[in-house]
Protein backbone atom coordinates (compact mmCIF):
# COMPACT_ATOMS: atom_id res chain seq x y z
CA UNK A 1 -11.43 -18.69 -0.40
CA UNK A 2 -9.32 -16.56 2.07
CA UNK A 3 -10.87 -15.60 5.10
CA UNK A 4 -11.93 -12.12 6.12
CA UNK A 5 -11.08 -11.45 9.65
CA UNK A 6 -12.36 -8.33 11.51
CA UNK A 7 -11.58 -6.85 14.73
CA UNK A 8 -13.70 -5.96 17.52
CA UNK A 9 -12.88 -2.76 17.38
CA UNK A 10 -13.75 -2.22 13.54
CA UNK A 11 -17.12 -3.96 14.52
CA UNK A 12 -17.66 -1.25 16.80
CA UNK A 13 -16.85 1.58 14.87
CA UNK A 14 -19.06 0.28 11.83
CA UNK A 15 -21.92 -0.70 14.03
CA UNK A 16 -22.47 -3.42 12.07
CA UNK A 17 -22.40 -7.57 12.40
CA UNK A 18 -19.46 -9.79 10.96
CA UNK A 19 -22.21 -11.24 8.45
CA UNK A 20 -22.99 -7.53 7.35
CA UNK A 21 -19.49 -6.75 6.55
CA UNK A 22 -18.84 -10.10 4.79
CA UNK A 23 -22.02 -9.49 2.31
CA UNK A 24 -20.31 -5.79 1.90
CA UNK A 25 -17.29 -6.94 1.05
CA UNK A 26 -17.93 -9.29 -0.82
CA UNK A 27 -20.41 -6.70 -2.76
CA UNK A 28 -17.62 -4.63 -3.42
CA UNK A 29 -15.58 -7.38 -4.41
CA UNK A 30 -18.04 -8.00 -7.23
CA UNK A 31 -18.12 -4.20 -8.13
CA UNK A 32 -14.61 -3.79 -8.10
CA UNK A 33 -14.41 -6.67 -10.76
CA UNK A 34 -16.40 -4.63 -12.93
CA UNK A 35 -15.64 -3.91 -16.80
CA UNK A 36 -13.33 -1.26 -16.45
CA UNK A 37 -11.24 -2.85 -13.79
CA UNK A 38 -11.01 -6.00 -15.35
CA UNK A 39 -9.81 -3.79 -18.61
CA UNK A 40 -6.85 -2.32 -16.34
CA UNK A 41 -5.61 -5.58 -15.10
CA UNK A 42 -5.87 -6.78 -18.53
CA UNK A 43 -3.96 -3.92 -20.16
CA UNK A 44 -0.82 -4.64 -22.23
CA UNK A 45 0.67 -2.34 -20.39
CA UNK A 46 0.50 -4.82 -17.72
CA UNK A 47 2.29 -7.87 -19.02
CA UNK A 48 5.34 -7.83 -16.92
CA UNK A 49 2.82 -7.33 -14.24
CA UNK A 50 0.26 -9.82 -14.25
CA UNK A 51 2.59 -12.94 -12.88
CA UNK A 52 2.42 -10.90 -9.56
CA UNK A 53 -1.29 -10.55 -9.41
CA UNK A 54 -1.87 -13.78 -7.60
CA UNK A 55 -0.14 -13.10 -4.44
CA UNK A 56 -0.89 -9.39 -4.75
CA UNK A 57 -4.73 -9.80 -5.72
CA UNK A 58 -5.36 -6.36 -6.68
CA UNK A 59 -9.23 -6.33 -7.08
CA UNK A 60 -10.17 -8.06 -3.70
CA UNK A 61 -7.56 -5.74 -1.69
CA UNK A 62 -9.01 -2.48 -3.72
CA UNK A 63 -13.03 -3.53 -2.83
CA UNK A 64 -11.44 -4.58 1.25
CA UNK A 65 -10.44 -0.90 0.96
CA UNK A 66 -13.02 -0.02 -0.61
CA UNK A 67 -11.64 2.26 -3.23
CA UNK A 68 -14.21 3.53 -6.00
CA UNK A 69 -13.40 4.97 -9.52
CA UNK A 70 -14.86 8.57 -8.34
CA UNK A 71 -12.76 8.79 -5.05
CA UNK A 72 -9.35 10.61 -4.50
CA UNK A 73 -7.09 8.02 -3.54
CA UNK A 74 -2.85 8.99 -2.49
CA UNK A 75 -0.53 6.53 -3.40
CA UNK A 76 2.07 6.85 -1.24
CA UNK A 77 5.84 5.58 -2.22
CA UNK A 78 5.02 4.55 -5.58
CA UNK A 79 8.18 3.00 -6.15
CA UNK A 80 8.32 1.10 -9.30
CA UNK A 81 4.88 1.37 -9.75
CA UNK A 82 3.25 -2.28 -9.68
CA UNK A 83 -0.31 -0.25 -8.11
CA UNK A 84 0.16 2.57 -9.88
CA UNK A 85 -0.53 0.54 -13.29
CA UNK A 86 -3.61 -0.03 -11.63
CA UNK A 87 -4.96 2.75 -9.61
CA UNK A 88 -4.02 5.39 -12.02
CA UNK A 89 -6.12 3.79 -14.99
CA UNK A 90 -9.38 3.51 -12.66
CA UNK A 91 -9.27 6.62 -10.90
CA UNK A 92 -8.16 8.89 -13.98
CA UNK A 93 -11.60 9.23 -15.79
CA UNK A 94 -13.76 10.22 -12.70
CA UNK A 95 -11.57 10.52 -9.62
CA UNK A 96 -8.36 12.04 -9.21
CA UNK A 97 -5.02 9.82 -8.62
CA UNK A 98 -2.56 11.39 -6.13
CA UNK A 99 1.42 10.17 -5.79
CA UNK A 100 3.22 11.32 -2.22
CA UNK A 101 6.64 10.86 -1.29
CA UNK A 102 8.38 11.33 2.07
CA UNK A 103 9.55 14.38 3.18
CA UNK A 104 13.04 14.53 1.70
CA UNK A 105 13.73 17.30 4.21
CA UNK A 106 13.96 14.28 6.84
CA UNK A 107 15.80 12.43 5.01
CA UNK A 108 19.51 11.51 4.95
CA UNK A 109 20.93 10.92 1.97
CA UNK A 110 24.55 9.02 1.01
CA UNK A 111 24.82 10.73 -2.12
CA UNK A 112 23.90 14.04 -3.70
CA UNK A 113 22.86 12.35 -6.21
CA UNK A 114 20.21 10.38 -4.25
CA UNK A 115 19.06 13.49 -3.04
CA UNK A 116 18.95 15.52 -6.18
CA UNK A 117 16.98 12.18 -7.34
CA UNK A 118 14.30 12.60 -4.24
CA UNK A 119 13.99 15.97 -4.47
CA UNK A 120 13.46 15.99 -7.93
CA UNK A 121 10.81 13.12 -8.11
CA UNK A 122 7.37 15.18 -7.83
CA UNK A 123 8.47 16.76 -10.77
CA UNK A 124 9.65 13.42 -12.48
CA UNK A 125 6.86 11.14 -11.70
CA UNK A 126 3.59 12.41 -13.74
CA UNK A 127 5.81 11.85 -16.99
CA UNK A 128 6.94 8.43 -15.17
CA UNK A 129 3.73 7.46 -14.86
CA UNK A 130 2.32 8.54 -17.73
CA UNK A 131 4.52 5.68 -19.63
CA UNK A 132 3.27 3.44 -17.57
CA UNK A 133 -0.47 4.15 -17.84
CA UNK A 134 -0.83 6.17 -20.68
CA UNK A 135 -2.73 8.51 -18.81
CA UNK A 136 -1.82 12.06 -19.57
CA UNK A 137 0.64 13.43 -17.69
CA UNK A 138 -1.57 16.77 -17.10
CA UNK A 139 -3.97 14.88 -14.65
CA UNK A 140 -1.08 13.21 -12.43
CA UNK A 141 -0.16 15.14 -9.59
CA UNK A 142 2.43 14.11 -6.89
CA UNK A 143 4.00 15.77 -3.66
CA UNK A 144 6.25 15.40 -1.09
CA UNK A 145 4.46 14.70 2.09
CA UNK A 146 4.68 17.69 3.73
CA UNK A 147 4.16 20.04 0.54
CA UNK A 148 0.51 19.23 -0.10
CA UNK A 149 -1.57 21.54 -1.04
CA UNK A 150 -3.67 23.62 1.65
CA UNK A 151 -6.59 23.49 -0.50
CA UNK A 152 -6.37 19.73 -1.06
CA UNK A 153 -6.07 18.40 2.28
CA UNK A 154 -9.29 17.10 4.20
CA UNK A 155 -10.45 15.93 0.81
CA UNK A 156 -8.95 12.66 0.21
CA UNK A 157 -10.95 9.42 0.84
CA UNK A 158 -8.40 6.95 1.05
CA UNK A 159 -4.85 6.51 1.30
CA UNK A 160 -2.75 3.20 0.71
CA UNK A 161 0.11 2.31 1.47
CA UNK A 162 1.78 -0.99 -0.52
CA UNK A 163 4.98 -2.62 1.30
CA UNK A 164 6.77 0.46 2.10
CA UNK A 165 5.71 0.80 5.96
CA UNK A 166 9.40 -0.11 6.67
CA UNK A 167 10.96 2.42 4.56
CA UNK A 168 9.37 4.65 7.07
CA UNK A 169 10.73 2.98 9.94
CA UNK A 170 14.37 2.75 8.64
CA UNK A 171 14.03 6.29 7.73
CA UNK A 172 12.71 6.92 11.35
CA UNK A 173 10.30 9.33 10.01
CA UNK A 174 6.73 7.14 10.48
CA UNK A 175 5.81 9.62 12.91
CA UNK A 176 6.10 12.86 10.77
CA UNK A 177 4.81 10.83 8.09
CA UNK A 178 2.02 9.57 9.14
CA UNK A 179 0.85 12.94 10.75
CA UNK A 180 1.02 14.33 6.96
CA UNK A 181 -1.07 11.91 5.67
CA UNK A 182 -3.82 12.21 8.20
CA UNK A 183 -3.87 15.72 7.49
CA UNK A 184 -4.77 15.17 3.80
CA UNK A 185 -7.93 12.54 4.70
CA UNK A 186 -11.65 13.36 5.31
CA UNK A 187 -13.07 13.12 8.21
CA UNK A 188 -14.49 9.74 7.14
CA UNK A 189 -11.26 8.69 4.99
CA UNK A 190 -9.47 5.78 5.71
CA UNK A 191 -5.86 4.57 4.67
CA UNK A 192 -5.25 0.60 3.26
CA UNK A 193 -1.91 -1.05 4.30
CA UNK A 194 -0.79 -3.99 2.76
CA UNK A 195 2.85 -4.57 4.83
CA UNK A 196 5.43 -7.66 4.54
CA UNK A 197 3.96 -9.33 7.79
CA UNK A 198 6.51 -10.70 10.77
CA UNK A 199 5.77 -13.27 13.05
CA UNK A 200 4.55 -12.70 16.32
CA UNK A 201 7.31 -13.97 18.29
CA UNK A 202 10.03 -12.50 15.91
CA UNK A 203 13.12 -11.39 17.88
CA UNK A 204 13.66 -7.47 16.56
CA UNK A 205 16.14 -7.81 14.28
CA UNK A 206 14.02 -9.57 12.11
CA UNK A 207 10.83 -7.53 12.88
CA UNK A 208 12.28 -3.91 13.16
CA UNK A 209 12.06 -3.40 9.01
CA UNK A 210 15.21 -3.72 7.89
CA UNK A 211 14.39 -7.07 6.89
CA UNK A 212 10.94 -5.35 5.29
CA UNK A 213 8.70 -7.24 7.59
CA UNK A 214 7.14 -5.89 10.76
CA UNK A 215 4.81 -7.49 13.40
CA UNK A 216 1.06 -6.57 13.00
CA UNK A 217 0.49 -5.98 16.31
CA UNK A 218 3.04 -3.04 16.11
CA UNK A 219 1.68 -1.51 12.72
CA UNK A 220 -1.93 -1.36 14.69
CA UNK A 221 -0.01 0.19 17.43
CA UNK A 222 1.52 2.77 15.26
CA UNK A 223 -1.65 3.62 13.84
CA UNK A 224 -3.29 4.05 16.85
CA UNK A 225 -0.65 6.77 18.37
CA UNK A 226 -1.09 7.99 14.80
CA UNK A 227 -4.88 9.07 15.60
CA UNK A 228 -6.44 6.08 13.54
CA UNK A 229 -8.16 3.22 14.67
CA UNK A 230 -8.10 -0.32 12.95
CA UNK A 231 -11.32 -1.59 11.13
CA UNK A 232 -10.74 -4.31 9.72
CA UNK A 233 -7.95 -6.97 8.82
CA UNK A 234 -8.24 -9.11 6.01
CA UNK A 235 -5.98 -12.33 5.13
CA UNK A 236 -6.36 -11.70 1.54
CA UNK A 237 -2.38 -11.39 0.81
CA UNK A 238 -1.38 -14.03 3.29
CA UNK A 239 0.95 -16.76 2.25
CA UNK A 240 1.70 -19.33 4.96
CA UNK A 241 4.93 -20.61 2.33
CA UNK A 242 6.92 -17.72 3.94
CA UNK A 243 9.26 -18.66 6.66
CA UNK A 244 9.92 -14.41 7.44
CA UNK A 245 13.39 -15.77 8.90
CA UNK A 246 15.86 -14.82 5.64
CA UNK A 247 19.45 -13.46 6.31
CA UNK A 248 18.94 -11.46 3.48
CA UNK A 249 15.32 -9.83 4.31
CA UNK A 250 11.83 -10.16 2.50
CA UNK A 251 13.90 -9.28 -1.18
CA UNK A 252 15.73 -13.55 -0.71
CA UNK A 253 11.61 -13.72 -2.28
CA UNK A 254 10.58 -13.10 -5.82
CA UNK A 255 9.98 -10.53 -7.34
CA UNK A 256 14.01 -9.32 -6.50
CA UNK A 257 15.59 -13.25 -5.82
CA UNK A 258 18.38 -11.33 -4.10
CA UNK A 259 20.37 -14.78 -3.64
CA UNK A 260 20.65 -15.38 -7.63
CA UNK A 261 20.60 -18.57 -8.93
CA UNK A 262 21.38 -20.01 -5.28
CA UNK A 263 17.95 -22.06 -3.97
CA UNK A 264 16.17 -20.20 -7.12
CA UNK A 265 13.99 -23.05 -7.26
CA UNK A 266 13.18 -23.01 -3.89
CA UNK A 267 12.16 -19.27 -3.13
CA UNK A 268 10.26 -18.88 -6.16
CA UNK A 269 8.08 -22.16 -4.47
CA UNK A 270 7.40 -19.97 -1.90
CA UNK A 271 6.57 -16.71 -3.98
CA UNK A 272 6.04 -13.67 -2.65
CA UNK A 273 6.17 -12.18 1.05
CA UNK A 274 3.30 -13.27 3.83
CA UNK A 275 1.49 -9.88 4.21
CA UNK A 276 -0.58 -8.43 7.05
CA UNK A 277 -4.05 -6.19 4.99
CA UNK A 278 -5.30 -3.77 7.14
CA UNK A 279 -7.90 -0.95 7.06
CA UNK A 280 -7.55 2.00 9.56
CA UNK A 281 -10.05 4.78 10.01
CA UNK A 282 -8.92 8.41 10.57
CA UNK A 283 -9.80 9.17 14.24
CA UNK A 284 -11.51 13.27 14.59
């Protein structure tokens, strides 16, 4: 069984023991495994998806966040959607599923086409995800960062963020980003990160994000500038296989294989990315 490792700081802010938060997690653990999350990650819907689930372990990283079906969790950067099979299903029939996407504003784009595509996705994506789910398109919302709602923001409980940290960073937009997102939390809300995880000594061209991975210690950092403080870590979606030293960035690894056929074999022995889970509480 991985081990759950906590900071001093998230001791602190909890005020209570390591052996405390163990028995809670591993409570919620056992809740989150309850019948109608074990339906979702059982769903047809699902069968592409559920080769991933071992190095993504979507239960035990939704109880270390401690996300609950009657909570109003963002999704931010959806992407192709792995979570979004998940968390939409379990929030939809007593909480309330929210998508965000960057602030296209801030964003350069190559193409017009890119950023017709960008601009155009809050619009898209509750009929996107609706496919996926088939949860009606009528109770998915999604916005662009910085065009939530007034009278939505301050009412969200958690945030989480899957793998797409970097994005931010090549976009050089975490700042503006992340100060959107803290806007939309309560005052106890707290936002999950699950982040393609450098090592600790990594020289910065493999650690800046263009590679996908950054160094934990500078996520933490971020956060804290941010106006969030860390809780908790967790090794849940570690994987000690990964080398983090690829030419080609964290997508050499399944699921993308970006070398082909070339060392197949060998990357798909390694699986997916080593990844840094973290827990940060919104600072008042």
């Amino acid at each position: 069984m991985r081990k759950l490792l906590l900071t001093t700081a998230g001791l602190a802010l909890l005020g209570a023991s390591a052996p405390a938060l163990a028995n809670n997690h591993a409570k919620d653990a056992a809740e989150m495994k309850d019948a109608s999350l074990s339906a979702v990650l059982a769903d047809e819907r699902r069968a592409d998806e559920k080769t991933r689930d071992k190095y993504r372990n979507p239960a035990e990283t939704l109880a270390f966040f401690g996300i609950k079906p009657d909570q109003t969790v963002v999704e931010y950067g959806p992407g192709g959607g792995w979570y979004t099979r998940v968390l939409l299903p379990y929030l939809a029939p007593s909480g309330k599923y929210v998508a965000v996407g960057p602030d296209s504003a801030a964003t350069n784009f190559s193409t017009r086409a890119r950023e017709g595509r960008s601009k155009s996705w809050p619009e898209r994506f509750p009929d996107t995800a609706s496919k996926w789910t088939g949860v009606d398109a009528k109770k998915i919302t999604a916005f662009e960062s910085d065009e939530f709602p007034d009278d939505m923001k301050g009412k969200v409980d958690r945030i989480v963020i899957f793998r797409s940290l970097h994005g931010m960073m090549n976009r050089a937009n975490a700042d503006s980003e992340l100060r959107n997102l803290r806007a939309m939390l309560k005052d106890d809300g707290m936002v999950g990160i699950v982040q393609h995880r450098a090592e600790v000594d990594a020289p910065f061209e493999m650690s800046k994000g263009t590679k996908g991975y950054l160094k934990q210690d500078n996520v933490v950092a971020l956060f804290k500038i941010a106006g969030f403080e860390l809780v908790s870590s967790s090794e849940i979606n570690a994987n000690p296989k990964d080398t983090r030293d690829y030419e080609g960035g964290v997508w050499t690894l399944p699921p993308i294989l970006r070398k082909g056929d070339d060392d197949r074999a060998k990357y798909q022995a390694i699986g997916e990315s080593d990844r840094m889970t973290l827990l940060f509480k919104k600072l008042n």
